[in-house]
N, C-alpha and C. Protein backbone atom coordinates (compact mmCIF):
# COMPACT_ATOMS: atom_id res chain seq x y z
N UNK A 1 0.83 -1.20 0.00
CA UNK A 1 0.00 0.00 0.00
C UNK A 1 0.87 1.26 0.00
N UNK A 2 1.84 1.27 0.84
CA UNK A 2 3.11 2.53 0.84
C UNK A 2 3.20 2.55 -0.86
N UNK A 3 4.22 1.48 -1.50
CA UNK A 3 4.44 1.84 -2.47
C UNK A 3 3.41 2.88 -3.34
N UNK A 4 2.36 2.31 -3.76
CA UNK A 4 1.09 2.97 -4.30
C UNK A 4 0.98 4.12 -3.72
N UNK A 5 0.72 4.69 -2.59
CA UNK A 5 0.57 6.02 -2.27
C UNK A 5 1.69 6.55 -2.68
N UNK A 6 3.26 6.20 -2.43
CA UNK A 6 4.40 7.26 -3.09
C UNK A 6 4.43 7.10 -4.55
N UNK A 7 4.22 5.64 -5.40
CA UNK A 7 4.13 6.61 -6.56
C UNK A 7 2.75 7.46 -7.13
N UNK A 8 1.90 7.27 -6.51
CA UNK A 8 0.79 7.83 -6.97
C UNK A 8 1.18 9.16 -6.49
N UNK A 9 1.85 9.77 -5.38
CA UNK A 9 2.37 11.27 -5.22
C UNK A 9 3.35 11.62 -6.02
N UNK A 10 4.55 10.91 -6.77
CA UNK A 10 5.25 11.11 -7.94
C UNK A 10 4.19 11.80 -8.91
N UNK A 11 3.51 10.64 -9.54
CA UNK A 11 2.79 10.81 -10.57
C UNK A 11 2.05 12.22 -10.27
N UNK A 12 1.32 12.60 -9.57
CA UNK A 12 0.42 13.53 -9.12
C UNK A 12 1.49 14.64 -9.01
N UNK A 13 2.49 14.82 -8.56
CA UNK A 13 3.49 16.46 -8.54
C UNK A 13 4.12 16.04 -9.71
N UNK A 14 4.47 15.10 -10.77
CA UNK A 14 4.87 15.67 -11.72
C UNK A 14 3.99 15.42 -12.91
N UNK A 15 2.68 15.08 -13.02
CA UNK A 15 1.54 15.16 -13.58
C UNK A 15 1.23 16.69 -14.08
N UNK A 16 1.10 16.90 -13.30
CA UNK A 16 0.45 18.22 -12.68
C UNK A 16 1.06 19.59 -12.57
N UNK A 17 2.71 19.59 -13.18
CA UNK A 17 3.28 20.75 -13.95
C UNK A 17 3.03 21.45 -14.77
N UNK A 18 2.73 22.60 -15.00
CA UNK A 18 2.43 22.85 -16.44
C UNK A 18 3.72 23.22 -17.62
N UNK A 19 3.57 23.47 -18.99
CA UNK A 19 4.60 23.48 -19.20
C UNK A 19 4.79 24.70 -20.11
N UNK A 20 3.77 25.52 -19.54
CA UNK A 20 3.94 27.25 -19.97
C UNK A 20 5.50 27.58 -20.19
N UNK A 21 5.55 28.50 -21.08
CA UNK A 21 7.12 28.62 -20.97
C UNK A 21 7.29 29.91 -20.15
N UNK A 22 8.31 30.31 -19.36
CA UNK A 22 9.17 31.26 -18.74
C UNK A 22 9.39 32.48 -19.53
N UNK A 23 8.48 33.60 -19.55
CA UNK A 23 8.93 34.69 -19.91
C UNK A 23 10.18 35.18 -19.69
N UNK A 24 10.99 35.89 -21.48
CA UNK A 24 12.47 36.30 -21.22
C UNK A 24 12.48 37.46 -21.97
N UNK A 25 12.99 38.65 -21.34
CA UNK A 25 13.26 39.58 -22.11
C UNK A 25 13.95 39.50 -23.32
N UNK A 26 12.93 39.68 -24.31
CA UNK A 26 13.55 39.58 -25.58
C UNK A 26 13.69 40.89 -26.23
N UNK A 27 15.17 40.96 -27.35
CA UNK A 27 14.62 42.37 -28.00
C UNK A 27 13.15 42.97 -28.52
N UNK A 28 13.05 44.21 -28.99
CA UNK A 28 11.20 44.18 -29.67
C UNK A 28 11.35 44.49 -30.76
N UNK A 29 12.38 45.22 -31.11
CA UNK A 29 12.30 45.69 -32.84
C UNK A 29 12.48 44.21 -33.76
N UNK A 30 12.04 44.58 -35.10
CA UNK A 30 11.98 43.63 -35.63
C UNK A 30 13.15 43.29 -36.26
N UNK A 31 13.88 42.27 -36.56
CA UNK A 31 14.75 41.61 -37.25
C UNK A 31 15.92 41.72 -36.33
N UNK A 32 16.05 41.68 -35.33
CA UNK A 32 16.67 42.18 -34.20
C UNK A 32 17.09 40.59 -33.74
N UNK A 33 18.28 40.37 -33.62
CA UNK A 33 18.74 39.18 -32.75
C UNK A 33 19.17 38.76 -31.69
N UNK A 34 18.87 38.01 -30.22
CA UNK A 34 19.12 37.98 -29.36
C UNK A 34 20.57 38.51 -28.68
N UNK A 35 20.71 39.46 -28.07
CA UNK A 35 22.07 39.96 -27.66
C UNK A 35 23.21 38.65 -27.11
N UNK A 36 22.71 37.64 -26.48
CA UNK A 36 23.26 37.09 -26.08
C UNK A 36 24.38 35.99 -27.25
N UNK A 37 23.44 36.03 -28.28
CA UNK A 37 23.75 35.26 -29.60
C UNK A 37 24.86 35.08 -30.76
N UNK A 38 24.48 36.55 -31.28
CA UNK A 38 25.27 36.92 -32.04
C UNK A 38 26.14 38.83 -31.70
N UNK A 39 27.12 38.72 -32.30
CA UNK A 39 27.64 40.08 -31.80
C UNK A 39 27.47 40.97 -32.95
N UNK A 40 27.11 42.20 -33.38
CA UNK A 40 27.03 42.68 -34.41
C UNK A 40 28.13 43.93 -34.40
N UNK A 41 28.33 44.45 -35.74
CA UNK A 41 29.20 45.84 -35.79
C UNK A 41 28.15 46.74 -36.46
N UNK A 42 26.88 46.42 -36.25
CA UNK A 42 26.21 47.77 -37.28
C UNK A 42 25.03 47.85 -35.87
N UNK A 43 25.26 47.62 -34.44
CA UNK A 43 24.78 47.60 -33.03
C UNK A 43 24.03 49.35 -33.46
N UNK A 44 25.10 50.38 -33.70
CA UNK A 44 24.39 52.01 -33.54
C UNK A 44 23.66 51.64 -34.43
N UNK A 45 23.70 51.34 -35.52
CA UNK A 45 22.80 51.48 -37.06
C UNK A 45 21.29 51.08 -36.68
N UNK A 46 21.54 49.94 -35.81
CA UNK A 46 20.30 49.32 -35.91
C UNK A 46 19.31 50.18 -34.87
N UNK A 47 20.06 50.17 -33.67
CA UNK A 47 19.68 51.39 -33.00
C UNK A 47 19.21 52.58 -33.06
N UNK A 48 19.96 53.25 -34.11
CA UNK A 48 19.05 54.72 -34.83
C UNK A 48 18.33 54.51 -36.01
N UNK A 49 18.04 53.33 -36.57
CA UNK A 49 16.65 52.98 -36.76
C UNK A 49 15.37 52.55 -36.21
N UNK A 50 15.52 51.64 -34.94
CA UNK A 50 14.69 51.62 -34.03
C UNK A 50 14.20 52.75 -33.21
N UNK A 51 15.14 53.96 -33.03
CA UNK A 51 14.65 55.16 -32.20
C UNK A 51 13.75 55.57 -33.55
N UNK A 52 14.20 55.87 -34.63
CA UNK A 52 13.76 56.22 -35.69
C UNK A 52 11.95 56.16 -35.84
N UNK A 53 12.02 54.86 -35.64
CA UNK A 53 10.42 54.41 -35.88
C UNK A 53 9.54 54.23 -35.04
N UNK A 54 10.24 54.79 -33.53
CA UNK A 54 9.68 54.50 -32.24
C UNK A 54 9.74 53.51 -31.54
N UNK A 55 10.54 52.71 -32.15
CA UNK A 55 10.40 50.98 -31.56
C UNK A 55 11.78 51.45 -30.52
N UNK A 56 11.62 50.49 -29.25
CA UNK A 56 13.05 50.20 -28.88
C UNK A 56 13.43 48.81 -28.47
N UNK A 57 14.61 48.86 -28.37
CA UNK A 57 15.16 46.70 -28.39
C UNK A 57 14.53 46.55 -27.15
N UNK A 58 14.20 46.89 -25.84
CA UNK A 58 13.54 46.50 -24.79
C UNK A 58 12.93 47.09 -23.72
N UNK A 59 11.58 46.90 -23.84
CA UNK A 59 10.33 47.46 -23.40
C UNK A 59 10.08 47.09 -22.20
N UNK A 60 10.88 47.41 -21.05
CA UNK A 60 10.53 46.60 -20.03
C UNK A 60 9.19 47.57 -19.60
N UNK A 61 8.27 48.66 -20.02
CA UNK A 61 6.98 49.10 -19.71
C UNK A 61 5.98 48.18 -19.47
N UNK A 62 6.40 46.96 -20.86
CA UNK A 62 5.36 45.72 -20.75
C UNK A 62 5.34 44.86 -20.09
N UNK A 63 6.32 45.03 -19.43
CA UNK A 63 6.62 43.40 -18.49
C UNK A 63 6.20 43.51 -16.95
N UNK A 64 6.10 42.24 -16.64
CA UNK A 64 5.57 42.39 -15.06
C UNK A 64 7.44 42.54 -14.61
N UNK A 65 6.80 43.18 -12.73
CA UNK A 65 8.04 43.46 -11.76
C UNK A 65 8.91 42.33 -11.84
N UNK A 66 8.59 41.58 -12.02
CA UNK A 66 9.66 40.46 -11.49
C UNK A 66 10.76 40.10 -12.68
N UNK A 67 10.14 40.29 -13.39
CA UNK A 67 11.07 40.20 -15.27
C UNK A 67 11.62 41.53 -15.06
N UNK A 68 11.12 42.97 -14.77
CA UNK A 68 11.86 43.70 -15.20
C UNK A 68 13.01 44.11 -13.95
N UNK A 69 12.43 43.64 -13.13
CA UNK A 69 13.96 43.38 -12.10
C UNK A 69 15.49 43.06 -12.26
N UNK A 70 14.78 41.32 -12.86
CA UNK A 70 15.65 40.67 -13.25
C UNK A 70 16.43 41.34 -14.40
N UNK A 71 15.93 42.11 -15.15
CA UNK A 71 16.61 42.21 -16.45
C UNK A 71 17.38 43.39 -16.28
N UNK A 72 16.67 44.18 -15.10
CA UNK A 72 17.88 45.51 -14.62
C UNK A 72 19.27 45.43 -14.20
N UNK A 73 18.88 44.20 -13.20
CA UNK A 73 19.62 43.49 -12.24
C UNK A 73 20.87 42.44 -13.30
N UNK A 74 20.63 42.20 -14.62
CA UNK A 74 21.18 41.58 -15.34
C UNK A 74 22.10 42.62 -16.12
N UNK A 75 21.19 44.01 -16.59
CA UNK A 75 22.28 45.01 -16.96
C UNK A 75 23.00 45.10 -16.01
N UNK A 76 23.32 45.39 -14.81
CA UNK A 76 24.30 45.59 -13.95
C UNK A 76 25.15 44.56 -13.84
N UNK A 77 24.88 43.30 -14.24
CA UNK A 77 25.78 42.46 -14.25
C UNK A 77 27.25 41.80 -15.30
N UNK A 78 26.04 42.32 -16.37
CA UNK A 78 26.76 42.15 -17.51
C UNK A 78 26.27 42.76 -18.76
N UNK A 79 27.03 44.25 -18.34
CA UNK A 79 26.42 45.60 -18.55
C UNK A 79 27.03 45.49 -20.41
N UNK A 80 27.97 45.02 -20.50
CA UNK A 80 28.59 44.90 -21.95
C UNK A 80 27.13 44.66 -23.48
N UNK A 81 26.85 43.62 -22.54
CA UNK A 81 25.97 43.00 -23.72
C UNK A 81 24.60 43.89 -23.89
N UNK A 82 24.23 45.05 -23.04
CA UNK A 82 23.20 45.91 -23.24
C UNK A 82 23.92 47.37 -23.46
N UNK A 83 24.83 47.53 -24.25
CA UNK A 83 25.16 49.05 -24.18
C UNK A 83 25.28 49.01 -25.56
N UNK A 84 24.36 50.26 -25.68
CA UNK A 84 23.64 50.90 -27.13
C UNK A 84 22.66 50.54 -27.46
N UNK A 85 21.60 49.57 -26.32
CA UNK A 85 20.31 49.34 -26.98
C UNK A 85 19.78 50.20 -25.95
N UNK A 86 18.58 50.26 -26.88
CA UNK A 86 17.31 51.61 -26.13
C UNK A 86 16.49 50.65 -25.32
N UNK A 87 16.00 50.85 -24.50
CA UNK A 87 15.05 50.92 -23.46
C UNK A 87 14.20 51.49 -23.01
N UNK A 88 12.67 51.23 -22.74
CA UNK A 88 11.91 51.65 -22.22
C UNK A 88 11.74 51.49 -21.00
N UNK A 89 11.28 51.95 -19.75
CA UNK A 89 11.01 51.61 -18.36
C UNK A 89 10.23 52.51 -18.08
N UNK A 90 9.72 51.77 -16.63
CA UNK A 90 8.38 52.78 -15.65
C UNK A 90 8.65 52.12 -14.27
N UNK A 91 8.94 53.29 -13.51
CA UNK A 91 9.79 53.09 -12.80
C UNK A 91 8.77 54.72 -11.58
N UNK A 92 9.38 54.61 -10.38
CA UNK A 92 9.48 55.80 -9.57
C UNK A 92 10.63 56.43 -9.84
N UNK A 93 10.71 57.86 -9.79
CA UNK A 93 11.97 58.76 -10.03
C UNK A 93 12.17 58.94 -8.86
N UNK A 94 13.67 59.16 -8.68
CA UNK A 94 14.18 60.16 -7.46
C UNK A 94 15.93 60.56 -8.16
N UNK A 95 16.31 61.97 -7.33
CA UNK A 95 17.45 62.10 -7.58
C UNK A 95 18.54 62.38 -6.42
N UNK A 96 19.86 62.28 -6.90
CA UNK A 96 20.57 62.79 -5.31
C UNK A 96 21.68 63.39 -6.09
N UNK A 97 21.65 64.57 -4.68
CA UNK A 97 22.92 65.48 -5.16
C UNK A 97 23.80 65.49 -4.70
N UNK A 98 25.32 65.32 -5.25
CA UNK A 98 26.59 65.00 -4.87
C UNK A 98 27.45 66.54 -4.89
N UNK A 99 27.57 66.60 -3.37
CA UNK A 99 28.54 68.04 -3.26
C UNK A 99 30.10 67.61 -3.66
N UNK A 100 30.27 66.36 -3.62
CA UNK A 100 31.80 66.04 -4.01
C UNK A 100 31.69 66.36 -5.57
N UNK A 101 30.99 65.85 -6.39
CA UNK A 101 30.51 66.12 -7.65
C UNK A 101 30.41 67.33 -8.13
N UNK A 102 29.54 67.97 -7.22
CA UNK A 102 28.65 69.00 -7.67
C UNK A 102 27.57 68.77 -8.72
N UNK A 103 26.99 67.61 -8.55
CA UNK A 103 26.01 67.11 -10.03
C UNK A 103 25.03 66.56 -9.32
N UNK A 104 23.70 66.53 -10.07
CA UNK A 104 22.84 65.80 -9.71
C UNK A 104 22.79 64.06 -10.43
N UNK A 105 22.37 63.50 -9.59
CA UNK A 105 22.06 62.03 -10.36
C UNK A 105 20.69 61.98 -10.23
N UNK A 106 20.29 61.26 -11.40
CA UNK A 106 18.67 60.70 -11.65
C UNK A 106 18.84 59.67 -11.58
N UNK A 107 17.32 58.70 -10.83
CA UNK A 107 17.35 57.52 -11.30
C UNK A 107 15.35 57.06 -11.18
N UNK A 108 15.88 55.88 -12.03
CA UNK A 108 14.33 55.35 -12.31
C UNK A 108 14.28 53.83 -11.38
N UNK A 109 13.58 54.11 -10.29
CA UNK A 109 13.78 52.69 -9.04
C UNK A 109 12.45 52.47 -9.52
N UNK A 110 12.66 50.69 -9.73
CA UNK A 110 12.33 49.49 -10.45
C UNK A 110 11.64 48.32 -9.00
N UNK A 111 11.00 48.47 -8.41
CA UNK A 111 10.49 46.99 -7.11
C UNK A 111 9.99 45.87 -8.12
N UNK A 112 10.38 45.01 -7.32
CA UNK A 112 9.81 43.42 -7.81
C UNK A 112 8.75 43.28 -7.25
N UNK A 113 8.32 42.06 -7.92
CA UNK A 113 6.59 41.93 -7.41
C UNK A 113 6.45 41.61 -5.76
N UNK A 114 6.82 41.16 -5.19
CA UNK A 114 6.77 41.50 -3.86
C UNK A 114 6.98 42.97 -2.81
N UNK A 115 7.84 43.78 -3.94
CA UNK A 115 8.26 45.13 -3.38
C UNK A 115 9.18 45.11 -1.75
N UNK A 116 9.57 43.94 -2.47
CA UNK A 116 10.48 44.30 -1.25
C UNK A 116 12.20 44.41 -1.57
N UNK A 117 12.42 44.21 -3.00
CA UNK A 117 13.84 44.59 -3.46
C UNK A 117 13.34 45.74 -4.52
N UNK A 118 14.73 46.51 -4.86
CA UNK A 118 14.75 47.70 -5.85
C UNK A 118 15.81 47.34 -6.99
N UNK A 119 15.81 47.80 -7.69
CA UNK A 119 16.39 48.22 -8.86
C UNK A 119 16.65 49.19 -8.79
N UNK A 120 17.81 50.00 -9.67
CA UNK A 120 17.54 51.38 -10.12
C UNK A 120 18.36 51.76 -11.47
N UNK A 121 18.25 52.51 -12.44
CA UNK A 121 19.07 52.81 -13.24
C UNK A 121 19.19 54.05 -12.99
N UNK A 122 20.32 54.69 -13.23
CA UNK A 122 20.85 55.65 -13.41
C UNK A 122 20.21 56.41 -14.59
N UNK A 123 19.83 58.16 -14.88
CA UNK A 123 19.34 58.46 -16.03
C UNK A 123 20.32 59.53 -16.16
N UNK A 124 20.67 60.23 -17.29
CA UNK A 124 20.83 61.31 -17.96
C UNK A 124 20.36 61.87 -19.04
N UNK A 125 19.62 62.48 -18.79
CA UNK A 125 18.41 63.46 -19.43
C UNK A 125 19.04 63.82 -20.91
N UNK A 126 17.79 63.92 -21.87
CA UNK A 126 18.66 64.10 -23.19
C UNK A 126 18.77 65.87 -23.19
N UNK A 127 17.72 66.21 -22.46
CA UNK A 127 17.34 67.83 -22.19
C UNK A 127 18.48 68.35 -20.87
N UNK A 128 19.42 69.16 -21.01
CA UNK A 128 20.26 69.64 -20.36
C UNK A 128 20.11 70.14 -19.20
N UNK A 129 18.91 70.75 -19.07
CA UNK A 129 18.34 71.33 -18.15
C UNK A 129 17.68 71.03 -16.97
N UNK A 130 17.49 69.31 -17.71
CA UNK A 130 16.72 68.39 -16.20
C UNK A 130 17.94 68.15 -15.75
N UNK A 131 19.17 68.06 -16.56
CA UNK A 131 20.29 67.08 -15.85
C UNK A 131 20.80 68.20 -14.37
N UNK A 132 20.23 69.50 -14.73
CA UNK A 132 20.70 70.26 -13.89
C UNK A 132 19.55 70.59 -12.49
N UNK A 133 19.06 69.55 -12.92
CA UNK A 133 17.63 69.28 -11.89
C UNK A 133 16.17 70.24 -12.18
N UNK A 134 16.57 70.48 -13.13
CA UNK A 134 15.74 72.27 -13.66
C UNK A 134 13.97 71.10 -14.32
N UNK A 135 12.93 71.29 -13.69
CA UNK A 135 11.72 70.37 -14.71
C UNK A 135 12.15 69.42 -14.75
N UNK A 136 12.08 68.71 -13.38
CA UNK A 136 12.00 67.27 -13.17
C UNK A 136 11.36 66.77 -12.66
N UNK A 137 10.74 65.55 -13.29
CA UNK A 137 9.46 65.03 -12.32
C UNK A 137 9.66 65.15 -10.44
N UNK A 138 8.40 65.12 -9.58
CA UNK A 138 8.20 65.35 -8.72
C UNK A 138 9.36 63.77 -8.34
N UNK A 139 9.34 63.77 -6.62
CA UNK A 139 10.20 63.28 -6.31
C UNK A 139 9.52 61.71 -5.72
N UNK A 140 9.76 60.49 -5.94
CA UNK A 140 8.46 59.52 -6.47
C UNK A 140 7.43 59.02 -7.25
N UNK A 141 7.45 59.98 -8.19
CA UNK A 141 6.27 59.97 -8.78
C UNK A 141 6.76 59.34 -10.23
N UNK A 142 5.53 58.37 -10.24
CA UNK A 142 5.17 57.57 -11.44
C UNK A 142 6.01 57.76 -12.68
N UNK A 143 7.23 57.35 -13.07
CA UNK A 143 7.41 57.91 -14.63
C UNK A 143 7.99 56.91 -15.78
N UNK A 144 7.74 56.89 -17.14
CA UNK A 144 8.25 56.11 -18.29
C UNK A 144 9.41 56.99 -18.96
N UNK A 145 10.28 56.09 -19.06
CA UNK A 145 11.28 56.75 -19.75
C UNK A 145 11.97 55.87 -21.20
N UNK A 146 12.02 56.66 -21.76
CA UNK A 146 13.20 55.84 -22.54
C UNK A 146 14.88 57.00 -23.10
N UNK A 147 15.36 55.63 -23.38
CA UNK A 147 16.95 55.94 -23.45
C UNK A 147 17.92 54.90 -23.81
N UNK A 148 18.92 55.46 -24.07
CA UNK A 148 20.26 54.28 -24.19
C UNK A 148 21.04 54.17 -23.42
N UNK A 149 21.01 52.70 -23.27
CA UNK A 149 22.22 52.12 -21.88
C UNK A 149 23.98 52.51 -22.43
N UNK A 150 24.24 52.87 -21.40
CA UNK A 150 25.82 53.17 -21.81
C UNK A 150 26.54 52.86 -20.58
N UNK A 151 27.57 52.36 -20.29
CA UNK A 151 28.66 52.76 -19.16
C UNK A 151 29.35 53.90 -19.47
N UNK A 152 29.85 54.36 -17.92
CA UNK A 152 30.95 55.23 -18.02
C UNK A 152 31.44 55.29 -16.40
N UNK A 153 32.97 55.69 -16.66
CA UNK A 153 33.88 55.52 -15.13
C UNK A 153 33.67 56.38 -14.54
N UNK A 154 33.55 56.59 -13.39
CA UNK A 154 33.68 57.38 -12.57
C UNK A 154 35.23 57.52 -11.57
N UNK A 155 35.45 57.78 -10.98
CA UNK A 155 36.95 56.92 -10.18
C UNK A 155 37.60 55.64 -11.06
N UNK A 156 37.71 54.94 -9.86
CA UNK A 156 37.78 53.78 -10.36
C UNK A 156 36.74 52.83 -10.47
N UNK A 157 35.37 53.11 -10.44
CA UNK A 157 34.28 52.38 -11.03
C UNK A 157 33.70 52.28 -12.30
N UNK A 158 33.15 51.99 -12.91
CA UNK A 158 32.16 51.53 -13.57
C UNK A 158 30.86 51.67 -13.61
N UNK A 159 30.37 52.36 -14.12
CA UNK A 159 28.66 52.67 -13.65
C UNK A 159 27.96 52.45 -15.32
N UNK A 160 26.71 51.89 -15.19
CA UNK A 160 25.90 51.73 -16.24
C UNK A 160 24.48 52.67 -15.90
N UNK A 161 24.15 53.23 -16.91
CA UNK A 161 22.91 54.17 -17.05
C UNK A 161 22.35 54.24 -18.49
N UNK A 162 21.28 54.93 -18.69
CA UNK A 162 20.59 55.41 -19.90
C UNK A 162 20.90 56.77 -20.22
N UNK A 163 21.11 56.98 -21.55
CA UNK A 163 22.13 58.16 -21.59
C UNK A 163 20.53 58.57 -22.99
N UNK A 164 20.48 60.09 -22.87
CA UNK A 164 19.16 60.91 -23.61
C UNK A 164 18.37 60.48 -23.66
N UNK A 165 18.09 60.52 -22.39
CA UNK A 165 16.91 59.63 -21.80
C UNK A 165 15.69 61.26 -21.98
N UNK A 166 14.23 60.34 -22.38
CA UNK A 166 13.34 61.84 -22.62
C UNK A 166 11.75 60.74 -21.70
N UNK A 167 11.29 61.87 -20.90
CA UNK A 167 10.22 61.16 -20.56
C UNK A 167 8.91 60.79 -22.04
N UNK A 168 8.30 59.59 -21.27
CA UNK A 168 7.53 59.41 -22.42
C UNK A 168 5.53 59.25 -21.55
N UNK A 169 5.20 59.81 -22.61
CA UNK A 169 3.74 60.20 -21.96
C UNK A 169 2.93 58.80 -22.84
N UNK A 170 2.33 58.16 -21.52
CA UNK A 170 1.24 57.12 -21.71
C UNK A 170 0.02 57.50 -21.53
């Protein structure tokens, strides 16, 4: 009788999987090939055709928290393979000002579906004037952006952000 009840609980938890597939951030423009895949040398070209037509390689606007976490959390990791594609996000804004600097930083903070971790990217405004904090969204508040991922050093770090970045109205 044991036997029968354990495999009938086999059968029943792996019966009973489904086999939906795992949403993955994929590029969105069309003819566009997985970054991870192939490496291209015409990366800007394709890029200022996609800004071109409004499209950008990744829309994380559409995706639930938990994908677009991950995929923030993945630019920061392996920031190489996303620099020069455009991006969309919706995100909370906030900024902080560095007296060592003298500059302001923007950023667009990203929670996962539980809201209990953050994200954030770094922004730099394509408009000169926000970068100087001048007409910038309120401080929290709701915003979509798009832009291009770029690194650049600071010291001796490394920092990844979206570089002419322009808010976008939904």
């Amino acid at each position: 009788m044991r036997k029968i009840i354990v495999t009938l609980s086999c059968i029943l938890l792996v019966g009973c999987g489904g086999t939906k597939a795992v949403g993955v951030a994929k590029p969105v423009s069309e003819g566009s090939i997985d970054s991870g895949s192939v490496k291209s040398d015409s990366t800007e070209t394709k890029n200022e055709d996609s800004k071109a037509d409004g499209k950008v390689d990744y829309d994380l606007s559409s995706m639930g928290p938990d994908l677009v976490y991950a995929t923030i959390y993945q630019m920061m990791i392996d920031p190489k393979s996303y620099v020069g594609k455009s991006f969309k996000v919706t995100g909370n804004y906030y900024s902080s000002y560095s007296k060592e600097n003298d500059q302001y930083y923007h950023f667009c903070m990203v929670k996962d579906a539980a809201a209990c971790c953050a994200q954030g990217l770094e922004l730099l405004w394509a408009d000169e004037s926000m970068n100087r904090h001048e007409n910038c969204p309120d401080e929290e508040a709701l915003v979509t952006v798009e832009g291009v991922f770029e690194t650049y050093e600071e010291g001796q770090n490394t920092y990844g952000r979206l570089k002419d970045v322009r808010l976008v109205k939904e």
